[in-house]
N, C-alpha and C. Protein backbone atom coordinates (compact mmCIF):
# COMPACT_ATOMS: atom_id res chain seq x y z
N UNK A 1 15.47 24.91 18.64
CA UNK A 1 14.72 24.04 19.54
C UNK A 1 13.32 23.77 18.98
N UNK A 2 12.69 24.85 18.06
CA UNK A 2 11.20 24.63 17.79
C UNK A 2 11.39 23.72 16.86
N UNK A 3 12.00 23.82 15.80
CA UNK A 3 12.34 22.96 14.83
C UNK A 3 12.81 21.47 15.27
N UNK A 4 13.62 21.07 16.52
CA UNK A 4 13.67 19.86 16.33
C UNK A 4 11.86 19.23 16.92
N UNK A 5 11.42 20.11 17.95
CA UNK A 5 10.04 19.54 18.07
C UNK A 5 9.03 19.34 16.92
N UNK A 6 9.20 20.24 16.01
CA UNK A 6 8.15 19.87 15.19
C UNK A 6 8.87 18.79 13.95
N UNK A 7 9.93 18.33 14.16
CA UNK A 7 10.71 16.92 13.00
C UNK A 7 9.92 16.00 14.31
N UNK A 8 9.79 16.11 15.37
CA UNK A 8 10.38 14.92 16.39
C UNK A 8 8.43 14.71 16.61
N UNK A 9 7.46 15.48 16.14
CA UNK A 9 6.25 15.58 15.64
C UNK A 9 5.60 14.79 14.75
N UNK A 10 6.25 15.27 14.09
CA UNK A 10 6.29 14.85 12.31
C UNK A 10 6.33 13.44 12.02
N UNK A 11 8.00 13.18 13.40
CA UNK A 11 8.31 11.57 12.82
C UNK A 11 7.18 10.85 13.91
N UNK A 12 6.27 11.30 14.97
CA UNK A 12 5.39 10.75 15.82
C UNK A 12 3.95 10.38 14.85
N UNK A 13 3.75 11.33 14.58
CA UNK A 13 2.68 11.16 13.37
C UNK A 13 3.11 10.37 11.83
N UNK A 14 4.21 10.13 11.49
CA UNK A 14 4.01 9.43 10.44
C UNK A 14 4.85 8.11 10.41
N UNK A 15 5.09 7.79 11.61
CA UNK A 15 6.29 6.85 12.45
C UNK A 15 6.48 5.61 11.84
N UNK A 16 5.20 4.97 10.96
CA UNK A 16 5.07 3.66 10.53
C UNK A 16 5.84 3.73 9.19
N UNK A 17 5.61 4.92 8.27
CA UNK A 17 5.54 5.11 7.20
C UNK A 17 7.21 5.45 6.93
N UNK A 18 7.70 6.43 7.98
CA UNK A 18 9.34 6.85 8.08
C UNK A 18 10.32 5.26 8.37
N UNK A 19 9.86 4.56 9.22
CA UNK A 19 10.21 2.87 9.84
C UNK A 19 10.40 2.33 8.51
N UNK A 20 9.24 2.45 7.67
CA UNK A 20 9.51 1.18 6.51
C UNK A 20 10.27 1.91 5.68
N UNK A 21 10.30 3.00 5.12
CA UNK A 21 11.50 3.98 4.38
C UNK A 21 12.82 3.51 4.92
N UNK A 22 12.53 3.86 5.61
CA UNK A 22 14.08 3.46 6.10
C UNK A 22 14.58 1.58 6.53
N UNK A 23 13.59 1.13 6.12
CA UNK A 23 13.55 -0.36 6.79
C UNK A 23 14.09 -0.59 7.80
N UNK A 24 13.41 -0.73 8.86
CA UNK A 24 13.51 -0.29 10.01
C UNK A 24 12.39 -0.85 10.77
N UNK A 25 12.54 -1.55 12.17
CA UNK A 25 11.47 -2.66 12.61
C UNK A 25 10.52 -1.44 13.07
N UNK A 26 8.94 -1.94 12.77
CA UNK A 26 7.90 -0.91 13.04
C UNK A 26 7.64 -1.06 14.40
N UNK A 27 7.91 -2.12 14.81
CA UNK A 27 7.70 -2.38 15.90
C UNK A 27 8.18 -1.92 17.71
N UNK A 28 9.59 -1.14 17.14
CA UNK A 28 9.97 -0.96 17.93
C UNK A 28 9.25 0.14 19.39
N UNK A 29 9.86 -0.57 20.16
CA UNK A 29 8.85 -0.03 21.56
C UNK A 29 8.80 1.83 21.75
N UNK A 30 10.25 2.05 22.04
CA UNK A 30 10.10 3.97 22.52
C UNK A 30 11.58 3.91 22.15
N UNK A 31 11.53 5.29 21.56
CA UNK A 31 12.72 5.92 20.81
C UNK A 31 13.20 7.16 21.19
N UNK A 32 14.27 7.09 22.03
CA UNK A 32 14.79 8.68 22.13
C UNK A 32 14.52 9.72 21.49
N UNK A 33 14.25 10.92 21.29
CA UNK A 33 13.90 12.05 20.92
C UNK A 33 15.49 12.28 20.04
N UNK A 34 16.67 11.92 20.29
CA UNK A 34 17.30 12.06 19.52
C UNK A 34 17.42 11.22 18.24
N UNK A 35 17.00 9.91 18.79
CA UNK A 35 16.85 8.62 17.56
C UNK A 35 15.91 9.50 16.55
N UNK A 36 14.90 9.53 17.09
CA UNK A 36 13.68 10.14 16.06
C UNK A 36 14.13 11.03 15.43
N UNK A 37 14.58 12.20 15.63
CA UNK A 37 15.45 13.48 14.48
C UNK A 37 16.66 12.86 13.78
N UNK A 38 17.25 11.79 14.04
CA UNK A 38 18.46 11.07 13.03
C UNK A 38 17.43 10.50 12.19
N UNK A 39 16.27 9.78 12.62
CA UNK A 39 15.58 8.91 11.41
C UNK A 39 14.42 9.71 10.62
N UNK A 40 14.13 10.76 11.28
CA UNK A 40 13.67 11.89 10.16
C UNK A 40 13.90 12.39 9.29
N UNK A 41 15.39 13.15 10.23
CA UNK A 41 15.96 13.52 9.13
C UNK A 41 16.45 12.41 8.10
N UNK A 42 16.88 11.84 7.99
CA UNK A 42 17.26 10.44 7.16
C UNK A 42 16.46 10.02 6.13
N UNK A 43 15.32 10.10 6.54
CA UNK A 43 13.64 9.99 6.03
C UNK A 43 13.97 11.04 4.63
N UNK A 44 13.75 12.19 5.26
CA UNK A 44 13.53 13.33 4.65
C UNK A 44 14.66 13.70 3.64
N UNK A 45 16.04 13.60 3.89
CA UNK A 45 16.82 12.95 2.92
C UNK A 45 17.25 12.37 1.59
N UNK A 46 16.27 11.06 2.19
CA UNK A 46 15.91 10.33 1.10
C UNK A 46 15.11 10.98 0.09
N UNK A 47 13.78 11.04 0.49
CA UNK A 47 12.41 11.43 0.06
C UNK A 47 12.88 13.04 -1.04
N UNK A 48 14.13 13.24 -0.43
CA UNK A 48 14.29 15.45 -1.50
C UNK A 48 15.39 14.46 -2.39
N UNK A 49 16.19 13.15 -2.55
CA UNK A 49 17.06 12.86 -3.52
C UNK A 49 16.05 12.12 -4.37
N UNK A 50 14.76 11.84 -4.36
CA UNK A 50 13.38 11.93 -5.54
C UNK A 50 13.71 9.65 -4.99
């Protein structure tokens, strides 16, 4: 449980930057707490295959 709060943190604070990684509209309004840990993790993913 601590761990998904601090991904679901992580993707709050760097939200613009994870959006365009993943191309992905920046714009979007509010995102489930589960959306956000699929596109983190996803993020993060990417970012460890270099």
């Amino acid at each position: 449980m601590y761990e998904k709060q601090i991904l679901i943190s992580y993707f709050d604070k760097f939200r613009v930057e994870i959006l365009e990684k993943l191309n992905c509209d920046t714009t979007t309004e509010t995102l489930s707490d589960e959306r956000k840990l699929r596109l983190v993790n996803a993020y993060l993913e990417i970012v460890s295959e270099g």
